[in-house]
C-alpha atoms as a PDB file:
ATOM      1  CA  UNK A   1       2.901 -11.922  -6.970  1.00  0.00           C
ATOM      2  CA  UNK A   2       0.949 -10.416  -4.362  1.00  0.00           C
ATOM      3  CA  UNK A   3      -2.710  -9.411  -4.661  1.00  0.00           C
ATOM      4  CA  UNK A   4      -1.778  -5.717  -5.341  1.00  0.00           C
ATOM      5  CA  UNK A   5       0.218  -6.709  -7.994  1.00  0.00           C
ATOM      6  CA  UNK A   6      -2.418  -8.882  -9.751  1.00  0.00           C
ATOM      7  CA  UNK A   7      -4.916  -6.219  -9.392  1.00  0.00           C
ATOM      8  CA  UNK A   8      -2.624  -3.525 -11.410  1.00  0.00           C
ATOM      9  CA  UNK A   9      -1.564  -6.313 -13.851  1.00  0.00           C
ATOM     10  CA  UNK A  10      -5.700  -6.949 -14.311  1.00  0.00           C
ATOM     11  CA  UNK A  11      -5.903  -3.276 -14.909  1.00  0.00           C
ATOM     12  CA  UNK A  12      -3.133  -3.222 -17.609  1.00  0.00           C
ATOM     13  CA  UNK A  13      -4.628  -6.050 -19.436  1.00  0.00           C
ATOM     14  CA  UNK A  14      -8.038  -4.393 -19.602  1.00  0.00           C
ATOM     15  CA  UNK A  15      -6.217  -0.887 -21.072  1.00  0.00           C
ATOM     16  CA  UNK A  16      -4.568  -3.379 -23.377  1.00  0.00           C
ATOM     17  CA  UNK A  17      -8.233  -4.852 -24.304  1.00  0.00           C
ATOM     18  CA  UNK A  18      -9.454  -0.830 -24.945  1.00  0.00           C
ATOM     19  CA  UNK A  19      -6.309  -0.028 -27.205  1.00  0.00           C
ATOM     20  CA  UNK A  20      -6.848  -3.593 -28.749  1.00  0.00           C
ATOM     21  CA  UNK A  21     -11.015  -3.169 -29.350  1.00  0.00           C
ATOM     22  CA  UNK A  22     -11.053  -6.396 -27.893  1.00  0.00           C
ATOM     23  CA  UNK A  23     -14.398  -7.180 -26.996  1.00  0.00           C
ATOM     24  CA  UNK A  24     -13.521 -10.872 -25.536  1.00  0.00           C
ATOM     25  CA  UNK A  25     -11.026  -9.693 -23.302  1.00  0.00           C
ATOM     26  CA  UNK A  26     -12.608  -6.785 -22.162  1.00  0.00           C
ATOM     27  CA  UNK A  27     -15.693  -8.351 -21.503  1.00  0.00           C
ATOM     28  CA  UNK A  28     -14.353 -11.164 -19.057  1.00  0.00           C
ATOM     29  CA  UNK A  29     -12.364  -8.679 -17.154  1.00  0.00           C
ATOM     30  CA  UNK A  30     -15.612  -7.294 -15.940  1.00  0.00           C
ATOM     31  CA  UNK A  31     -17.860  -8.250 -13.511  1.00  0.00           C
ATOM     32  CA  UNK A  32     -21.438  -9.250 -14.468  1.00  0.00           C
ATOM     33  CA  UNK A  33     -22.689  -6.431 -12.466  1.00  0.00           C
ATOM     34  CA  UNK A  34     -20.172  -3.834 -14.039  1.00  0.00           C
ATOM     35  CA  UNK A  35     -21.087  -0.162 -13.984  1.00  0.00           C
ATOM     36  CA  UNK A  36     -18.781   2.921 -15.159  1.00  0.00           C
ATOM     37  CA  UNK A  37     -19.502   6.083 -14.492  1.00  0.00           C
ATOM     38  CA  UNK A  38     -17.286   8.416 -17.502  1.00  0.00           C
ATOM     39  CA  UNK A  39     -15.748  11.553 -17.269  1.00  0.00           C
ATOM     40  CA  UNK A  40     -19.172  13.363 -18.677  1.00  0.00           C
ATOM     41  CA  UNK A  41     -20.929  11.756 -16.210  1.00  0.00           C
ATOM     42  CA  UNK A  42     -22.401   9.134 -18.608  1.00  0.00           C
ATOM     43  CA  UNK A  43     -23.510   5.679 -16.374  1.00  0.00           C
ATOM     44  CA  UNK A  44     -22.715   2.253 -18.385  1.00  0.00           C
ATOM     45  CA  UNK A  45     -23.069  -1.202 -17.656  1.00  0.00           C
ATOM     46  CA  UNK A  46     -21.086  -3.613 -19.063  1.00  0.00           C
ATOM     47  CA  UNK A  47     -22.723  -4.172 -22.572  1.00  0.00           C
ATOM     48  CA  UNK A  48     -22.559  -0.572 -22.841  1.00  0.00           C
ATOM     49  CA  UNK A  49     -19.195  -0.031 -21.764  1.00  0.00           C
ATOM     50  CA  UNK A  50     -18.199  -2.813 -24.022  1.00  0.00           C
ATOM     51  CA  UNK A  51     -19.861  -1.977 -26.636  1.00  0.00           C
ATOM     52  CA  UNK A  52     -18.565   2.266 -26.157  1.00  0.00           C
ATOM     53  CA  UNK A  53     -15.304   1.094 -26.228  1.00  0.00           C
ATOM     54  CA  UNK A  54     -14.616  -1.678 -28.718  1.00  0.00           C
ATOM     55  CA  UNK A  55     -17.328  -0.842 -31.239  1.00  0.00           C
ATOM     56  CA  UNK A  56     -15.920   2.754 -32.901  1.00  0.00           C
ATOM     57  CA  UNK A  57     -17.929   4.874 -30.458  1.00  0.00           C
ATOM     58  CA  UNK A  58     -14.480   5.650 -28.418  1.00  0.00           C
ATOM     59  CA  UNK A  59     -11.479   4.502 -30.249  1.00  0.00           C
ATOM     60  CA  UNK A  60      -8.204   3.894 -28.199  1.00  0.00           C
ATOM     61  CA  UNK A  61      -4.369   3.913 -28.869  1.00  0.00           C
ATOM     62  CA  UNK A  62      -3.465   3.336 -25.587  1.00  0.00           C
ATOM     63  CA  UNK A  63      -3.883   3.910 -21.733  1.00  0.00           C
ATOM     64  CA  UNK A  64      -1.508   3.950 -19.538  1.00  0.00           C
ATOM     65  CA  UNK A  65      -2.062   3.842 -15.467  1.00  0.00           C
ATOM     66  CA  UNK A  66       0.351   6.515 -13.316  1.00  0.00           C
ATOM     67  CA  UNK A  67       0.722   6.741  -9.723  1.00  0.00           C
ATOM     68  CA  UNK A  68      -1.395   3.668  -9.426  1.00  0.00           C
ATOM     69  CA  UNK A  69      -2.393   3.067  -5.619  1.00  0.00           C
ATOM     70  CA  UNK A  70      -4.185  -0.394  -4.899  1.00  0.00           C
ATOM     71  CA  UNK A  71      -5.736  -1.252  -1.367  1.00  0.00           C
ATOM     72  CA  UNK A  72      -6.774  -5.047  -1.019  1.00  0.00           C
ATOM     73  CA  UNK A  73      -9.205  -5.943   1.269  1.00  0.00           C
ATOM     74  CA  UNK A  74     -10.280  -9.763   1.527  1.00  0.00           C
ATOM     75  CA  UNK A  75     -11.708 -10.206  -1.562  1.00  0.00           C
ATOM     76  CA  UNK A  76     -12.440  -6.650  -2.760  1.00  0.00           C
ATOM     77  CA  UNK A  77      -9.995  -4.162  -3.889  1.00  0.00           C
ATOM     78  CA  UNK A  78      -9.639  -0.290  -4.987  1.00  0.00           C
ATOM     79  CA  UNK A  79      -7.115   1.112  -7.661  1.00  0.00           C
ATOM     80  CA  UNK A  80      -6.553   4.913  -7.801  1.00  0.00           C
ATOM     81  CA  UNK A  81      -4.525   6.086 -10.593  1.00  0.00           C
ATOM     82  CA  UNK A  82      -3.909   8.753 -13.336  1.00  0.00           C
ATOM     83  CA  UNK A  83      -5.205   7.085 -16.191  1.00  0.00           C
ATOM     84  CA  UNK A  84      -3.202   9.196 -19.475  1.00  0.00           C
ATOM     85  CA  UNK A  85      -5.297   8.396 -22.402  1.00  0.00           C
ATOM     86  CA  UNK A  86      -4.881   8.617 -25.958  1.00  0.00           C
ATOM     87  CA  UNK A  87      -8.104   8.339 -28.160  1.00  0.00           C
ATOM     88  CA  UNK A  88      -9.335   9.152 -31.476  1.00  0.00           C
ATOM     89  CA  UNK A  89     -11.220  13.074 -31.201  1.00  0.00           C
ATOM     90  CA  UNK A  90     -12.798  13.060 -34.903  1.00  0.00           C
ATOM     91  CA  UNK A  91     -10.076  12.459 -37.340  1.00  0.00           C
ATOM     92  CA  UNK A  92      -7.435  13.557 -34.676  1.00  0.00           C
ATOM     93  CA  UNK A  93      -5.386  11.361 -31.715  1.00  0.00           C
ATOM     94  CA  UNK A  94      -5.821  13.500 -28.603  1.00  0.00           C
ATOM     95  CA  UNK A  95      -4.242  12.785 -24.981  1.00  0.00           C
ATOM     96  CA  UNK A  96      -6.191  12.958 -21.715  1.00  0.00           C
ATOM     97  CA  UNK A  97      -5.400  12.772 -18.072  1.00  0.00           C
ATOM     98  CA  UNK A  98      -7.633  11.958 -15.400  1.00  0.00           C
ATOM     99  CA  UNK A  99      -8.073  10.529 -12.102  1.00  0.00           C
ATOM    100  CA  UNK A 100      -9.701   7.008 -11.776  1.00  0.00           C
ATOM    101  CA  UNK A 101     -10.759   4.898  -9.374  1.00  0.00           C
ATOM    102  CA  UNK A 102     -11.696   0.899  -9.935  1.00  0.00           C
ATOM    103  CA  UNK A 103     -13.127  -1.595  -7.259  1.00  0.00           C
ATOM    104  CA  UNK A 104     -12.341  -4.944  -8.798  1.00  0.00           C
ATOM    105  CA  UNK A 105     -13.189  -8.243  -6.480  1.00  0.00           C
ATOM    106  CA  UNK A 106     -11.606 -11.939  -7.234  1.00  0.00           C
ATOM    107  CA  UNK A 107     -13.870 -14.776  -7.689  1.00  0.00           C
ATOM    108  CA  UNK A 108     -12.720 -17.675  -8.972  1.00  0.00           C
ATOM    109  CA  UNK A 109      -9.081 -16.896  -8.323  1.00  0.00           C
ATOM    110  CA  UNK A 110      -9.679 -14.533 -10.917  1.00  0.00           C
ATOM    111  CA  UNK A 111      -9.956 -10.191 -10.377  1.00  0.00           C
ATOM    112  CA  UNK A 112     -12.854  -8.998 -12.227  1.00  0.00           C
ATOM    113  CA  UNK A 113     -13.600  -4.917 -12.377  1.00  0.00           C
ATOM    114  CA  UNK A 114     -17.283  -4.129 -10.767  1.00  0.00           C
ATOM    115  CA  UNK A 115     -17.171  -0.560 -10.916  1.00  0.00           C
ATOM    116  CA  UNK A 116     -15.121   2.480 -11.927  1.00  0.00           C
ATOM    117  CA  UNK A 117     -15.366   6.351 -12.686  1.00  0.00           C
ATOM    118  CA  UNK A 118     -12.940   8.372 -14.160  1.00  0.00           C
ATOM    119  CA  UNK A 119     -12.494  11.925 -14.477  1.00  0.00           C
ATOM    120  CA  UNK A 120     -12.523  15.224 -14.510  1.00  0.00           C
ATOM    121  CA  UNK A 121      -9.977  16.250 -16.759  1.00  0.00           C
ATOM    122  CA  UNK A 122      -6.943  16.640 -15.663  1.00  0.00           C
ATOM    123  CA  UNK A 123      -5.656  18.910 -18.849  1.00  0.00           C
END
């Protein structure tokens, strides 16, 4: 598999983690120095983001990654995609698309997110 490859199949587990509330999971696919910057402009470190996203703030059904582009350099990498969302809106399931870009790094053998932004809405 080549490092591209690992890098999208990171990226699938960690929408699996959001869909899943899966705090574990989520949590070791992101760097210790994490930091997301949302579609309202709202800056999160990991705990936060964490925390947003597997503790009923933001509740998932799914994400799924379209015209995902990944550029490895060394150690450090960058995935553009269309990230097509489905969360909970109130009592509701609504879909989102936006664009989103991740820099994710391997240590340990391992490719960890460090930082991300999505957004603005593509609907």
């Amino acid at each position: 598999m080549s490092a591209a490859d690992e890098v999208l199949a990171a990226a699938r587990v960690r929408a699996g983690a959001l869909a899943a509330a899966d705090a574990e999971v989520l949590t070791e696919l992101l760097h210790p120095d994490f930091t997301w910057i949302s579609h309202t402009g709202a800056r999160l470190d990991r705990a936060a983001y964490v925390e947003r996203n597997t503790g009923g703030t933001t509740v998932w059904r799914s994400q799924t990654l379209t015209d995902a582009r990944v550029t490895v350099v060394g150690e450090a990498a960058v995935l553009t995609a269309v990230a097509e969302d489905v969360v909970r809106v109130g009592a509701d399931w609504a879909s989102f698309r936006m664009p989103m870009t991740a820099v994710w790094v391997r240590e340990d053998r391992r490719w960890r997110c460090l930082a991300g932004h999505a957004g603005p809405r593509l609907d």
